[in-house]
Protein backbone atom coordinates (compact mmCIF):
# COMPACT_ATOMS: atom_id res chain seq x y z
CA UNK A 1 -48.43 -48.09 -22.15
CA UNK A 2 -49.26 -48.36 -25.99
CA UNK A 3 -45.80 -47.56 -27.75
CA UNK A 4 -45.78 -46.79 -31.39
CA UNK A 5 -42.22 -47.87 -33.27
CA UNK A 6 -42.08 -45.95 -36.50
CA UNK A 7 -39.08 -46.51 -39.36
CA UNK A 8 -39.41 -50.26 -38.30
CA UNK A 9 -37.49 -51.41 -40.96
CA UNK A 10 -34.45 -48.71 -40.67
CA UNK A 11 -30.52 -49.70 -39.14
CA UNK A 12 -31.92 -48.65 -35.78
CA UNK A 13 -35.63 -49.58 -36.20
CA UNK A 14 -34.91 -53.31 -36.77
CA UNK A 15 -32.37 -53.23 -33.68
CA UNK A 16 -35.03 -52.08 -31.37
CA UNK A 17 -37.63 -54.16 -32.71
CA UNK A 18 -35.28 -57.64 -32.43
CA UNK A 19 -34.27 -56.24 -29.26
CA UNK A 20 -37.47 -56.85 -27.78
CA UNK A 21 -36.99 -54.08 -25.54
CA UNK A 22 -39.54 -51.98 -26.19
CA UNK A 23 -42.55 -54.74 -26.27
CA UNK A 24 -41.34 -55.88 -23.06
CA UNK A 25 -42.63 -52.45 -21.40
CA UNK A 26 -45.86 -51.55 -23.26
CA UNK A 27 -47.93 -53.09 -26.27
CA UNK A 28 -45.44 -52.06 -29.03
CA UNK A 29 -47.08 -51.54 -32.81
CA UNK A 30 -44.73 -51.46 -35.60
CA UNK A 31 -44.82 -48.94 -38.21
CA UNK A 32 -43.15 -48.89 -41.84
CA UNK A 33 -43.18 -46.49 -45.04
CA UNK A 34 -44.73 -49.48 -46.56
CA UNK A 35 -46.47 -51.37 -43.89
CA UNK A 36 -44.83 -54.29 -44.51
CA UNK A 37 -41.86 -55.56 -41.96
CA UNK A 38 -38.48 -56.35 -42.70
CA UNK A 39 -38.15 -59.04 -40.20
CA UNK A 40 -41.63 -60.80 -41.60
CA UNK A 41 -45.07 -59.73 -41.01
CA UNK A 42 -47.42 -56.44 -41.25
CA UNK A 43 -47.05 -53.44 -39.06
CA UNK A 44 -48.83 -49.99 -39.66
CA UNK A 45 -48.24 -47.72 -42.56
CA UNK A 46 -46.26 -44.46 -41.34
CA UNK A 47 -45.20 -42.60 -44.51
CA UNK A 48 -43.25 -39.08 -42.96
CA UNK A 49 -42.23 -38.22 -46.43
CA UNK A 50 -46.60 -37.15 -46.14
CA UNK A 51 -46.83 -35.73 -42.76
CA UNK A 52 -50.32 -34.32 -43.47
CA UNK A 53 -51.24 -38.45 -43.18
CA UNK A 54 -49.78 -38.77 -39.55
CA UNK A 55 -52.58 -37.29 -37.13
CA UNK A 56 -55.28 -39.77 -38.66
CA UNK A 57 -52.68 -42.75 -37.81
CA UNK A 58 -51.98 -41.42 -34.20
CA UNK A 59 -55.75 -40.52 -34.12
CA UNK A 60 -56.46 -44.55 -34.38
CA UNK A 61 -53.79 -45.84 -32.53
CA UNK A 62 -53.61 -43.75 -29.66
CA UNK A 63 -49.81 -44.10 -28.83
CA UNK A 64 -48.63 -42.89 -25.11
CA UNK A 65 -45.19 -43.08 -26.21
CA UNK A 66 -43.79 -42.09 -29.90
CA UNK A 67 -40.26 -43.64 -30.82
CA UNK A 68 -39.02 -41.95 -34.14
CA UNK A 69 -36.78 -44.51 -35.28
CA UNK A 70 -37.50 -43.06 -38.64
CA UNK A 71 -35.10 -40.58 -41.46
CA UNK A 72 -34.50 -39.89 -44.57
CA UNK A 73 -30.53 -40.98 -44.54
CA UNK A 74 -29.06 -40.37 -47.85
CA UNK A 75 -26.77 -37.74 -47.10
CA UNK A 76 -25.11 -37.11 -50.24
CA UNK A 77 -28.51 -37.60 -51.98
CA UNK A 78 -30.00 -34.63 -49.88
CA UNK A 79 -28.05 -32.15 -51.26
CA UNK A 80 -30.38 -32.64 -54.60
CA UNK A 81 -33.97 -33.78 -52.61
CA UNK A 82 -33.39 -30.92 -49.36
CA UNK A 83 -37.44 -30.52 -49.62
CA UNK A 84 -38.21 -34.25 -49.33
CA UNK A 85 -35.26 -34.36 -46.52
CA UNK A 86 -36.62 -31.42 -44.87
CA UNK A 87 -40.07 -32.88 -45.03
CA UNK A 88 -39.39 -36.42 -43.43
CA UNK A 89 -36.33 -35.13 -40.97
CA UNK A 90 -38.31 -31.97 -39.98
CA UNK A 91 -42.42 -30.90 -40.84
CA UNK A 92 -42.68 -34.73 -40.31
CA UNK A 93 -41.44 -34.63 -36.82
CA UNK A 94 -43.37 -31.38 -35.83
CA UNK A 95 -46.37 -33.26 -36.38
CA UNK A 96 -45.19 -36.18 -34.10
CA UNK A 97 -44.57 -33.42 -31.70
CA UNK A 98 -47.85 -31.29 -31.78
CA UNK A 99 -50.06 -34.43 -31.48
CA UNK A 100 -48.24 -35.41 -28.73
CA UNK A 101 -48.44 -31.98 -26.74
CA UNK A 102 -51.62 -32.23 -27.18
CA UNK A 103 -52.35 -35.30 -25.68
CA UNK A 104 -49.40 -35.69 -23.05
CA UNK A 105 -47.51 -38.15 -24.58
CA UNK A 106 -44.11 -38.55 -24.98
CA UNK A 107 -41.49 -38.62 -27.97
CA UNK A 108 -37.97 -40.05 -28.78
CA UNK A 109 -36.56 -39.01 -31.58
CA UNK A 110 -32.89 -39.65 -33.24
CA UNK A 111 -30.45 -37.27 -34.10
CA UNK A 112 -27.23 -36.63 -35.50
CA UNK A 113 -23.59 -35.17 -35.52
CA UNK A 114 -24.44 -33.06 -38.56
CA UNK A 115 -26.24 -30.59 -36.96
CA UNK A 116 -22.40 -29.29 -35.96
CA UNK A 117 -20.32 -27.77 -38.73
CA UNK A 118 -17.43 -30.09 -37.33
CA UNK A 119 -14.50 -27.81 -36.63
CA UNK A 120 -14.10 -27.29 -32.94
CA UNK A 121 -11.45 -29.83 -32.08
CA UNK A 122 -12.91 -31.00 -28.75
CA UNK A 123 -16.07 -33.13 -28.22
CA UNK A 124 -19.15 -31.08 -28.99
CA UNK A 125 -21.33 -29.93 -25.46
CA UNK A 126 -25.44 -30.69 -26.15
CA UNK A 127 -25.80 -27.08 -25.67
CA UNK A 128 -22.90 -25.93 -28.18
CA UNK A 129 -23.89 -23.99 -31.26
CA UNK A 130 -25.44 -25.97 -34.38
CA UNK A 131 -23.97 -24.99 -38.16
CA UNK A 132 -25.09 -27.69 -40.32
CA UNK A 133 -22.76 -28.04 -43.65
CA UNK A 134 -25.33 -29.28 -45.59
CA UNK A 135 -28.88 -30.60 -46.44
CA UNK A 136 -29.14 -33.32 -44.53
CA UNK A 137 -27.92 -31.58 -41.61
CA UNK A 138 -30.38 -28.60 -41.80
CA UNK A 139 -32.99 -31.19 -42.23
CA UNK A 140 -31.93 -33.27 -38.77
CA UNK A 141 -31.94 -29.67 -37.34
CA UNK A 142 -35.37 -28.69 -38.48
CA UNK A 143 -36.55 -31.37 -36.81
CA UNK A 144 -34.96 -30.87 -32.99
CA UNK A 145 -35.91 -27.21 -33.35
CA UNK A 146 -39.89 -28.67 -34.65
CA UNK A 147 -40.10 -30.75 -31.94
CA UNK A 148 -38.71 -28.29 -29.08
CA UNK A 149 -41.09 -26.16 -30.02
CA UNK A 150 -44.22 -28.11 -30.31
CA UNK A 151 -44.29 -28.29 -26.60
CA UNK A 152 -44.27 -32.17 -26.46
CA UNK A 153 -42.11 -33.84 -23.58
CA UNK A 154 -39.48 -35.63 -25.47
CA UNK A 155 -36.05 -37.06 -25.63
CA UNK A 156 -33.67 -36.06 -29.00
CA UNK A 157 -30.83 -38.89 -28.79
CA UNK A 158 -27.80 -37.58 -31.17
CA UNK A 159 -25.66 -40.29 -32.70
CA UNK A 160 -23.19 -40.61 -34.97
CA UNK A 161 -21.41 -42.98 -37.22
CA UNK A 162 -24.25 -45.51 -36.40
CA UNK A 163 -24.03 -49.24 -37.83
CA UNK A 164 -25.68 -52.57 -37.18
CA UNK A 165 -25.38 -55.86 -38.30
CA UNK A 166 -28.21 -55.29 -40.87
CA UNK A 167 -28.31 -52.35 -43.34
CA UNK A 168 -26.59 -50.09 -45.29
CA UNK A 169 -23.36 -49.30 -43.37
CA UNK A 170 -19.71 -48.68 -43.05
CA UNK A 171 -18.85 -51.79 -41.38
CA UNK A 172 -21.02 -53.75 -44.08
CA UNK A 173 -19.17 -51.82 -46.94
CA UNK A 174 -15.64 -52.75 -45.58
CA UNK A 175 -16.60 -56.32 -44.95
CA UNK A 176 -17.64 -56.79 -48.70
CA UNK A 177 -14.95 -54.70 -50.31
CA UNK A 178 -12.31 -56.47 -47.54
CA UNK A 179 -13.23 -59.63 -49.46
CA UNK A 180 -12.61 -58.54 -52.89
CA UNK A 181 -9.62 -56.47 -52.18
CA UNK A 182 -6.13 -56.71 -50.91
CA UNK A 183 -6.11 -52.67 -50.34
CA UNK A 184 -8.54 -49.92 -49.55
CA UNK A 185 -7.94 -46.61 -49.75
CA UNK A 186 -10.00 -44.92 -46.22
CA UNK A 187 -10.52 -40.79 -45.27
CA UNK A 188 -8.33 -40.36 -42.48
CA UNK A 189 -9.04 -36.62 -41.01
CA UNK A 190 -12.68 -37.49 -39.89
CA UNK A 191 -12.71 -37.89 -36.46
CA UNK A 192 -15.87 -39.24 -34.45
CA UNK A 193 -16.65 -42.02 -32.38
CA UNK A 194 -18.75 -45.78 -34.27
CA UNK A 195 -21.83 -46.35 -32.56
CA UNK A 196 -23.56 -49.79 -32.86
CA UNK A 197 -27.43 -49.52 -32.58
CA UNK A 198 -26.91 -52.12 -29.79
CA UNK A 199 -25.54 -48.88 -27.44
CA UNK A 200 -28.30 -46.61 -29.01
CA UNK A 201 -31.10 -49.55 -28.10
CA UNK A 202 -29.75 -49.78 -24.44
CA UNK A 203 -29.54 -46.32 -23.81
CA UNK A 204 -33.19 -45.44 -24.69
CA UNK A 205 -34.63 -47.88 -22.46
CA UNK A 206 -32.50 -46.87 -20.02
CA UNK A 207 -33.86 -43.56 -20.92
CA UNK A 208 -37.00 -44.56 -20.53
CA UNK A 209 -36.98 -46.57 -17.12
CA UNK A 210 -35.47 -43.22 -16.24
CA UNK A 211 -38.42 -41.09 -17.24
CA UNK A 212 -41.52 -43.76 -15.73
CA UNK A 213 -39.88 -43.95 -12.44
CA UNK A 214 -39.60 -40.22 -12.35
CA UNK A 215 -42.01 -37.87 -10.89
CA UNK A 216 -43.04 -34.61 -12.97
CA UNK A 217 -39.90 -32.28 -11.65
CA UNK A 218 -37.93 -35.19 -12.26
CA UNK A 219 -39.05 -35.94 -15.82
CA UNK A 220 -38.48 -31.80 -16.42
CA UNK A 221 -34.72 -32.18 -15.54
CA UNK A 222 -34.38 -35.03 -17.43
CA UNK A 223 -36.37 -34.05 -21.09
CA UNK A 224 -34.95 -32.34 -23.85
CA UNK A 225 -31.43 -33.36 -26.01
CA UNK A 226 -28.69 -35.66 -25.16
CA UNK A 227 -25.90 -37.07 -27.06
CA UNK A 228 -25.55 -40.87 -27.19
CA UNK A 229 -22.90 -41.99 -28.72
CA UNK A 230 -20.04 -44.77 -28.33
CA UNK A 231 -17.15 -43.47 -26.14
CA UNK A 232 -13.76 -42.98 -27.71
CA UNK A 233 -12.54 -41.51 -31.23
CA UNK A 234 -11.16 -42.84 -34.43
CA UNK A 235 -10.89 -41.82 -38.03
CA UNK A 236 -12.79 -44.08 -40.75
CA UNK A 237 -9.15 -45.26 -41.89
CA UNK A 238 -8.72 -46.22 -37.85
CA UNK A 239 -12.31 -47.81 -38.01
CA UNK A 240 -11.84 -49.52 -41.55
CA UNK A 241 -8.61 -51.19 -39.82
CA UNK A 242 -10.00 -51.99 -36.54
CA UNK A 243 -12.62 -54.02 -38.72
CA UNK A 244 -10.62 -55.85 -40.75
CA UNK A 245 -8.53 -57.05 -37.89
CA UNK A 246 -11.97 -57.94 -35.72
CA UNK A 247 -13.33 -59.30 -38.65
CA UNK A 248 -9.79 -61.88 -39.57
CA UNK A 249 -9.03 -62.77 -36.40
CA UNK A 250 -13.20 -63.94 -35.75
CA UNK A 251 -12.99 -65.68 -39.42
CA UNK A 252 -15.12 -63.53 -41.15
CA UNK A 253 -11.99 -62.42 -43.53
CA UNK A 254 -9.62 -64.74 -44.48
CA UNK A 255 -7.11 -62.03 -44.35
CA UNK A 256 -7.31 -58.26 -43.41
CA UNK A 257 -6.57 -56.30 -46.60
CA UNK A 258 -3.70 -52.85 -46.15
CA UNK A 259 -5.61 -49.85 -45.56
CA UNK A 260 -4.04 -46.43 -46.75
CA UNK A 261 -4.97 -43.69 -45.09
CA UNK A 262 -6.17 -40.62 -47.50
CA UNK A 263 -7.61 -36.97 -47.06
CA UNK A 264 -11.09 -35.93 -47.78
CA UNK A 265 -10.04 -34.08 -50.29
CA UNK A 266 -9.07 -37.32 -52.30
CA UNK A 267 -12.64 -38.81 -52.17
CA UNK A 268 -14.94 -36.25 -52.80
CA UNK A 269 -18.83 -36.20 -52.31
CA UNK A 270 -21.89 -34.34 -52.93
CA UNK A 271 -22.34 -33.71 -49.74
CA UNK A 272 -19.10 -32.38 -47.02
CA UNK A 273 -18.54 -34.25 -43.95
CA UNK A 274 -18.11 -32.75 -40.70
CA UNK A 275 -13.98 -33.36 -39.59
CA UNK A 276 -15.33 -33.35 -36.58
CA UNK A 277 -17.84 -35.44 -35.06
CA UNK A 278 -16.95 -36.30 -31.37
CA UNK A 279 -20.21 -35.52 -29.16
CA UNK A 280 -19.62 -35.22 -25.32
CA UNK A 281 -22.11 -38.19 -23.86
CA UNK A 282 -20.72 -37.47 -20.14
CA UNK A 283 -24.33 -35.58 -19.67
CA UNK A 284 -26.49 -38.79 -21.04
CA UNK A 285 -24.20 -41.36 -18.40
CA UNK A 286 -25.00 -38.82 -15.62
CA UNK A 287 -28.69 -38.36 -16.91
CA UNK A 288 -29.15 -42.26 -17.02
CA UNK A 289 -26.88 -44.15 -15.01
CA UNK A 290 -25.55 -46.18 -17.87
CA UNK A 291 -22.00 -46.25 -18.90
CA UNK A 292 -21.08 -45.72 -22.68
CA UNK A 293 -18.74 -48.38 -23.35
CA UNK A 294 -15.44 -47.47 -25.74
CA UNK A 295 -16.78 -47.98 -29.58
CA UNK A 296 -14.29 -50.98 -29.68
CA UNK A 297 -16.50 -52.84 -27.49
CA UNK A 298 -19.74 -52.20 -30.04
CA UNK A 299 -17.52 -53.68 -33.31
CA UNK A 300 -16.35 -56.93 -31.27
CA UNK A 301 -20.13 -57.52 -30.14
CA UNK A 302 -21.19 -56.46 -33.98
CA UNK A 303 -18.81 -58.60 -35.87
CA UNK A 304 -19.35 -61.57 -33.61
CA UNK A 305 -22.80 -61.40 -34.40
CA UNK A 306 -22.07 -61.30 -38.03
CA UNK A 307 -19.69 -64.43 -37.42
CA UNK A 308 -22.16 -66.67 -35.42
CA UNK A 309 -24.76 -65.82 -38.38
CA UNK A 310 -22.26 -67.58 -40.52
CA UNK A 311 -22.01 -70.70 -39.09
């Protein structure tokens, strides 16, 4: 099985390349807007902000399985560059998705909690109405709806509140300002549930082993969108204070600085936030046999990763 990785160098990318995961069950190439690999080395070129450039790349490389590891992110920034958004998050994928209906191959492809408008008050169903609040959101829906429709066999993961170790990320914003600061001042009527990429790498390749063993009725039932996400629920003040305590009593912090809890409405941005942001992941345990551990498990495992990398 040839598997082609692209957004190599993203949060999630860089988790399922060090994973090792994916090269374990086919011959895995690397792809990056630039070519060139954050962990060292040269993969392929995959720019999705020019989708028109895609079929020549999956032309040449011949990929039997497509893992879209790869978004435009900036969520607040969005709201002033929808078109570029729209074209990485959503023509971009449609392309993925029409070469590989053509050709029977199959895609995964990540997607998010901002496809929901964020005020029912129970976890969102896969199958419950989409009302994105913004740019970014329309853009992660254009996308699902591009790829449903090119006919491709694929997986859409939705996740939400995703961090890593590496990156740009809540958890790696805390940790610095927790080290500067004796208080922070954190939203506190977000709800949604942190998921490490660890979880989101597992579950694909459980995913996956899912799909190969499968037969083609089999595969049918299992296709289509699925929400993986941590289990649980906290606020970002509940997060930003779980952190801080992980983070003191594993000696990354010296001391955990006082978090107050404030409303959105006190930190405004570009771009509004769902309040809302629990998905239901029942549907992707039954799917794939693999338990969705509570997100407190994913920040212990993530901050004692950060702490070993200290010493």
């Amino acid at each position: 099985m040839k598997i082609l990785l692209l957004g190599a160098n993203g949060q999630l990318g860089r988790s399922l390349l060090d994973h090792g995961g994916l090269a374990a069950r086919g011959e895995l190439v690397a792809a990056s807007r630039d070519g060139v690999l954050a962990g060292g080395g040269h993969g392929e070129l995959a720019d999705l902000s020019n989708p028109a450039s895609l079929p020549a790349l999956l032309d040449r490389l011949q990929p039997d399985l497509i893992v879209n590891a790869a978004a435009y992110t900036a969520v607040d920034r969005a709201e002033q560059e929808e078109a570029l958004a729209t074209r990485v998050n959503g023509e971009a994928v449609g392309v993925l998705g029409h070469w590989a209906a053509a050709r029977g191959a199959l895609v995964i492809h990540y997607s998010t909690d901002y496809v929901f408008d964020g005020r029912q008050s129970q976890p969102y169903a896969v199958d419950a109405a989409t009302g994105p609040l913004g740019a970014y959101g329309r853009s992660k829906l254009a996308g699902e709806l591009a790829l449903r429709d090119s006919g491709a066999d694929h997986f859409i993961f939705r996740t939400a509140w995703v961090y890593a170790a590496h990156g740009h990320n809540f958890l790696r914003t805390m940790l610095r300002l927790g080290a500067e600061r004796d208080e922070l001042r954190v939203v506190a009527d977000q709800h949604g549930a942190p998921t490490d990429t660890g979880l989101i790498v597992d579950g694909t390749l459980a995913a996956l082993d899912r799909w190969l063993s499968s037969d083609r009725v089999q595969r049918d039932a299992l296709a289509g969108t699925h929400h993986l996400v941590a289990s649980g629920a906290t606020t970002w003040h509940g997060f930003a204070g779980a952190i801080f305590a992980e983070a003191a009593t594993q000696g990354l912090l010296a001391r955990a600085p006082r978090v107050l809890a404030i409303d959105s409405s006190e930190f405004p941005t570009p771009a509004v936030r769902p309040a809302w942001s629990l998905l239901d992941n029942g549907g992707f345990q039954r799917h794939f046999g693999l338990g969705l551990p509570d997100w407190t498990q994913g920040l212990r495992d993530v901050v004692r990763q950060l702490a070993s990398s200290m010493h």
